[in-house]
Structures are given as C-alpha cells and as structure tokens.
C-alpha atoms as a PDB file:
ATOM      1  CA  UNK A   1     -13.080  16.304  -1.818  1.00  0.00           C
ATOM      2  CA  UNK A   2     -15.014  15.459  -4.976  1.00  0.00           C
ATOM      3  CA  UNK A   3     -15.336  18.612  -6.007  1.00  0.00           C
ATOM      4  CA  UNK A   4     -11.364  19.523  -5.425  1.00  0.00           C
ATOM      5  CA  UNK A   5     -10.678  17.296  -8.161  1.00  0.00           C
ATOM      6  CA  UNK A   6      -7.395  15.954  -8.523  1.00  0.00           C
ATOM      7  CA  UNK A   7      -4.716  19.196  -7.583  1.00  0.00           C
ATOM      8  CA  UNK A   8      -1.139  18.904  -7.004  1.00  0.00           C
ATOM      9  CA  UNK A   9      -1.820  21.161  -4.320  1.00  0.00           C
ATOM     10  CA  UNK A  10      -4.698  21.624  -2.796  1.00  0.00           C
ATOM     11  CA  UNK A  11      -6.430  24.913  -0.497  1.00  0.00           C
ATOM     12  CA  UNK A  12      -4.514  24.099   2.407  1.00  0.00           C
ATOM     13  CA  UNK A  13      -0.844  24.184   0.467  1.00  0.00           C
ATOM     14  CA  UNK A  14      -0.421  20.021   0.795  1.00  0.00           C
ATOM     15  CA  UNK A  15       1.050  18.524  -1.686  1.00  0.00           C
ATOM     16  CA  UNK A  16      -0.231  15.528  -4.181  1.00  0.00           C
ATOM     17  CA  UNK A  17       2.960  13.147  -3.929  1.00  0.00           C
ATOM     18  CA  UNK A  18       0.880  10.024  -5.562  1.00  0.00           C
ATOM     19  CA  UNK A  19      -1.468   9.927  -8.723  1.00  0.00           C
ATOM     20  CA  UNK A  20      -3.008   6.494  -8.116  1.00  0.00           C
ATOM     21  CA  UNK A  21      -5.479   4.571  -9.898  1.00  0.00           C
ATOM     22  CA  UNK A  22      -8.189   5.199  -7.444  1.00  0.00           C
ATOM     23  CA  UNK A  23      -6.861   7.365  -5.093  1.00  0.00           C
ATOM     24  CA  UNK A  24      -4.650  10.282  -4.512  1.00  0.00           C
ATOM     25  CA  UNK A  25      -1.778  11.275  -1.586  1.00  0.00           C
ATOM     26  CA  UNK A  26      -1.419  14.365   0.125  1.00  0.00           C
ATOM     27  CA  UNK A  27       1.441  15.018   2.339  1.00  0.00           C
ATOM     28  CA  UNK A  28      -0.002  17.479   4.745  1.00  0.00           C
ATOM     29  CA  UNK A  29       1.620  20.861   5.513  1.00  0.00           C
ATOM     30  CA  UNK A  30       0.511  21.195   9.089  1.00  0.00           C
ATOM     31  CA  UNK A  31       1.688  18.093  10.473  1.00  0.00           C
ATOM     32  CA  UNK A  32       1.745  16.645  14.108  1.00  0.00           C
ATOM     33  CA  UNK A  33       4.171  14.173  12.999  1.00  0.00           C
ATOM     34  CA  UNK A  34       7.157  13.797   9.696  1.00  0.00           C
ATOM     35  CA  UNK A  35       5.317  11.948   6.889  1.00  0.00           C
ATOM     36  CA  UNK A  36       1.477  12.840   8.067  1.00  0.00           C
ATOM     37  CA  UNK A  37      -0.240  12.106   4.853  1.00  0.00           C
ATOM     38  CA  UNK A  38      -4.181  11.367   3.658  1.00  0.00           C
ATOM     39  CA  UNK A  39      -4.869   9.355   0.715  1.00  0.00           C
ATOM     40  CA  UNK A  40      -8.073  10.265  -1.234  1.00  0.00           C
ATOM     41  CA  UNK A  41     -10.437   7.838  -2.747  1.00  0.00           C
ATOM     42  CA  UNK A  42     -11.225   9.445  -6.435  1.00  0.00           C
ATOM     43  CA  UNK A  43     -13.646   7.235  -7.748  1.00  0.00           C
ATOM     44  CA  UNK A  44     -17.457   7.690  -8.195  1.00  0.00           C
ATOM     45  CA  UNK A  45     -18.163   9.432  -4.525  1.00  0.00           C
ATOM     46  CA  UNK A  46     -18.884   6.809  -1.304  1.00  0.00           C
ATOM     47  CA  UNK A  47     -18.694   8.457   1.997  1.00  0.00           C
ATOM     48  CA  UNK A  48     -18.404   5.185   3.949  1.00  0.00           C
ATOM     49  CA  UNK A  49     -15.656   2.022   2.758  1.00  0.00           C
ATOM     50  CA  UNK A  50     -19.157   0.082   3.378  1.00  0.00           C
ATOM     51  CA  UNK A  51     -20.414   1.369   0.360  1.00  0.00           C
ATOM     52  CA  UNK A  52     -17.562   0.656  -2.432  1.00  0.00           C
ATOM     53  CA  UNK A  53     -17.749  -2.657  -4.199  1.00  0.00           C
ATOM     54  CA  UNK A  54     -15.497  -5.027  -3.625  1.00  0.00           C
ATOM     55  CA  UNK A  55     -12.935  -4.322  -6.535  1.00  0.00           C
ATOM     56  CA  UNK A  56     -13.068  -0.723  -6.197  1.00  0.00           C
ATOM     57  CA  UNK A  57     -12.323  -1.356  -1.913  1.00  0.00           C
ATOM     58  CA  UNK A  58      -9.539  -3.245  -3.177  1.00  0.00           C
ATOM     59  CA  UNK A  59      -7.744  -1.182  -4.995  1.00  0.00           C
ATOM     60  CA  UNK A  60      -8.089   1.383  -2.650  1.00  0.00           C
ATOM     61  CA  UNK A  61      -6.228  -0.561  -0.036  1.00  0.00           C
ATOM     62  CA  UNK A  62      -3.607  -1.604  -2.065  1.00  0.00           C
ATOM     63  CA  UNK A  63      -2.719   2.212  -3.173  1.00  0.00           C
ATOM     64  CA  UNK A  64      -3.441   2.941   0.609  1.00  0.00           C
ATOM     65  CA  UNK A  65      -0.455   0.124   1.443  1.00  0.00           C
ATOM     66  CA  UNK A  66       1.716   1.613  -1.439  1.00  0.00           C
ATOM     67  CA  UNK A  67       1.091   4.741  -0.093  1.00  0.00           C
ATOM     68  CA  UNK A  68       2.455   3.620   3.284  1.00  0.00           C
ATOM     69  CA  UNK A  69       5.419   1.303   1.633  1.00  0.00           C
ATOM     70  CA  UNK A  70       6.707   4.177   0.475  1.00  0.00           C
ATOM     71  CA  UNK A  71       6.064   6.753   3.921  1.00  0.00           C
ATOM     72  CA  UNK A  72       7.840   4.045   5.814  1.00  0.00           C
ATOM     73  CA  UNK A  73      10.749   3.824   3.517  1.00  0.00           C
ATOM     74  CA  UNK A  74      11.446   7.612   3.559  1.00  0.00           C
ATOM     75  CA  UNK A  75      10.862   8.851   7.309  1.00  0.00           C
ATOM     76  CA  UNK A  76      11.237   5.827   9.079  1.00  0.00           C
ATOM     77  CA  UNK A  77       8.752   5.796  11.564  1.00  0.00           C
ATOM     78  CA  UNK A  78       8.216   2.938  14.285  1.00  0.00           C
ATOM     79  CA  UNK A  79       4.785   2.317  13.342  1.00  0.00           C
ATOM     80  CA  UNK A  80       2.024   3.956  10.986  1.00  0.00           C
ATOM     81  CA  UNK A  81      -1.544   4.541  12.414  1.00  0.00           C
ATOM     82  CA  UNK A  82      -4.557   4.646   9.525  1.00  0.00           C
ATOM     83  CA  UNK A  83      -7.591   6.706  10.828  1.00  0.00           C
ATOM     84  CA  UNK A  84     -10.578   6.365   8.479  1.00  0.00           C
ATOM     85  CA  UNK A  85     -12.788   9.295  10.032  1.00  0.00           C
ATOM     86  CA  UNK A  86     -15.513  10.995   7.611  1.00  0.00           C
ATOM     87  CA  UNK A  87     -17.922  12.713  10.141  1.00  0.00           C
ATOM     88  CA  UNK A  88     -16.182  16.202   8.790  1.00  0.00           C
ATOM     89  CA  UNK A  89     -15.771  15.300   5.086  1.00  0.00           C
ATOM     90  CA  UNK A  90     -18.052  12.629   4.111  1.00  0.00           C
ATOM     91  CA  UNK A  91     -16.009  11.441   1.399  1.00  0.00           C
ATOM     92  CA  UNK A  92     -13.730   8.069   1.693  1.00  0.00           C
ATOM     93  CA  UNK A  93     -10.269   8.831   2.386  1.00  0.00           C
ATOM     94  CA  UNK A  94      -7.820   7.469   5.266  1.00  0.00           C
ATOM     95  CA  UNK A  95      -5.254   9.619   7.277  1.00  0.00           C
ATOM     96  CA  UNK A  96      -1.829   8.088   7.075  1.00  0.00           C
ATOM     97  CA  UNK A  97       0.315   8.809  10.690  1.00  0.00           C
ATOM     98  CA  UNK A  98       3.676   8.017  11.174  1.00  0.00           C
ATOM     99  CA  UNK A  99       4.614   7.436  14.753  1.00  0.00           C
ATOM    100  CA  UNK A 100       7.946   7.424  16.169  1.00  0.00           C
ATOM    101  CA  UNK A 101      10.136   6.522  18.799  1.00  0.00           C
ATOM    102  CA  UNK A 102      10.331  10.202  20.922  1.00  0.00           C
ATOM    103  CA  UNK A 103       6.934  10.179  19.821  1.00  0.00           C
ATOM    104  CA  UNK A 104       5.117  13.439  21.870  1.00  0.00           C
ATOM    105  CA  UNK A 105       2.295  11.591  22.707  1.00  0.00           C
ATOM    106  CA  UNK A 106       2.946   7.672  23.224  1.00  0.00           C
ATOM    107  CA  UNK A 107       0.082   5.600  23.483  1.00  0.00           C
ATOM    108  CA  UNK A 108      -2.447   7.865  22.371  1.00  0.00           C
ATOM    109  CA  UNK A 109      -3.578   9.585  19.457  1.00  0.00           C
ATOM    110  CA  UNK A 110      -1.478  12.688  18.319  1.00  0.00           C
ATOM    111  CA  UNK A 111      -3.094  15.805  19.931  1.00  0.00           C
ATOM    112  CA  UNK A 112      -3.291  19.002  17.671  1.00  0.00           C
ATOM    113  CA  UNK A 113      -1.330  20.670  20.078  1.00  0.00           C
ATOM    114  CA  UNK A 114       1.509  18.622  18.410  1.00  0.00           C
ATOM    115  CA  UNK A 115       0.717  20.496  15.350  1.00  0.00           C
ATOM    116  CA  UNK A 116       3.816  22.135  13.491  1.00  0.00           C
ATOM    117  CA  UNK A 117       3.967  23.150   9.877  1.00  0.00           C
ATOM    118  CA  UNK A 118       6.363  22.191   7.288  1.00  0.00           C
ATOM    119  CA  UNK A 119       8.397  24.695   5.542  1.00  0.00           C
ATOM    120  CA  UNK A 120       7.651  24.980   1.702  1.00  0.00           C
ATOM    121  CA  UNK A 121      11.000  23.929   0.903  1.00  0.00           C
ATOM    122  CA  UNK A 122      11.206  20.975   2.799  1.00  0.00           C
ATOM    123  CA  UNK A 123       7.672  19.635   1.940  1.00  0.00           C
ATOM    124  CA  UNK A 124       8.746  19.703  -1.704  1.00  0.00           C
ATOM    125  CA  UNK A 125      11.754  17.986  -0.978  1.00  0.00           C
ATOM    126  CA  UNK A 126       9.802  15.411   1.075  1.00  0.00           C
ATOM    127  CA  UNK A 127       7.595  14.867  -1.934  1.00  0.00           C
ATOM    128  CA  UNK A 128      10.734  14.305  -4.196  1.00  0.00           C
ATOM    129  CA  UNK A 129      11.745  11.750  -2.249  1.00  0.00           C
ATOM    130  CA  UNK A 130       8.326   9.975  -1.789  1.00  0.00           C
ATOM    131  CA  UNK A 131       7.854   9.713  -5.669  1.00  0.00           C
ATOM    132  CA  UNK A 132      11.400   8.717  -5.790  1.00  0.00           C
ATOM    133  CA  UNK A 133      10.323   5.651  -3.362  1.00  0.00           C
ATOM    134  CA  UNK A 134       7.170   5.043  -5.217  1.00  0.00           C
ATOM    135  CA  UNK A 135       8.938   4.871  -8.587  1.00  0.00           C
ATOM    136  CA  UNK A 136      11.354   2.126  -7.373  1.00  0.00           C
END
C-alpha cells in the first residue's frame, strides 16, 4: 500500500472516493456487501495502529468516522463493522462493512462466498454520490 501511492484507482479497479489528510477511501469493486470500502492510512508507513503517535492515530480515526458518516448516509446500512486486519498487508488501513437488514450472513462475519462485483457504471455512480455526501 505504500508503494501504490495515492491512485484514483487502484490494481484491483476500486475506486479512491476520499482524498483525506492522512488517509485515503476505496470503495471496493468486489464487494460482499453495498458500500464495502477500506480506508488507507498514507502517512509515514506503521503496520500496526500501536505504532502511530497519538496525533497522527487521531486523525486517522476521525477521516475513518468521516469516511463512515458519509457510507451510512448514502447506502443506508443497519450497522457498519470496522475490521483492522494487517496479517496480509502489513500496512495500517481498516475495512469499512456495511451490514444490512436481509443481511446474507446475520451474526457473523460476511463470508467470501457473498462476494459479487460491482458494475463499472454503478461504482462510479456510487462514488459520485459519496463525494457528494462528503462535500456537504
């Protein structure tokens, strides 16, 4: 993720809906849920939140909760889960999930047999209307 720098769309064809600060926001292509998004930590490279300082952790939470302001106000989930992983890419970043009320699997984490992807065309419009929330 360091090395990616900062694309509007990255390797996988997800898009870069946020320009933060300290941290960017994919919306993912292959999704197991509307709104599946990972915000990216772009400051000097930590692979664990233990290591940031404390003003840099800050403001990656707060673009983290912007981040999900904004998810919430567009798909309207039920709930949003926030899975900081790492043991794949060691770099800090935190998976955004919406969940939702027929959600496949309820009280669980999402399997990636869930997985669907998004059509171009609707992932850019999804992305319109994120920046749209984030601007207001």
């Amino acid at each position: 993720m360091c090395s990616d720098g900062r694309p509007d769309v990255d390797a996988n064809g997800n898009r870069r809906f946020f320009a933060g600060t300290v941290s960017d926001a994919y919306l993912q292509r292959n999704v197991p849920a509307p709104g599946y998004a990972i915000v990216v930590w772009r400051g000097p490279h930590v692979a664990d939140v233990s290591e940031m300082r404390e003003p840099d952790l800050l403001a990656y939470w707060a673009e983290v909760a912007r981040v999900a302001r904004a998810l919430t106000q567009v798909f309207e989930p039920c709930h949003l889960n926030y899975d900081l992983l790492g043991n794949q890419v060691p770099h800090v970043h935190t998976h955004i999930v919406p969940r939702y009320l027929d959600d496949p699997c309820p009280n669980t984490p999402l399997q990636p047999w869930v997985l669907q992807t998004v059509p171009d065309q609707d992932l850019d419009h999804q992305v319109q209307r994120l920046r749209s929330a984030l601007s207001s």
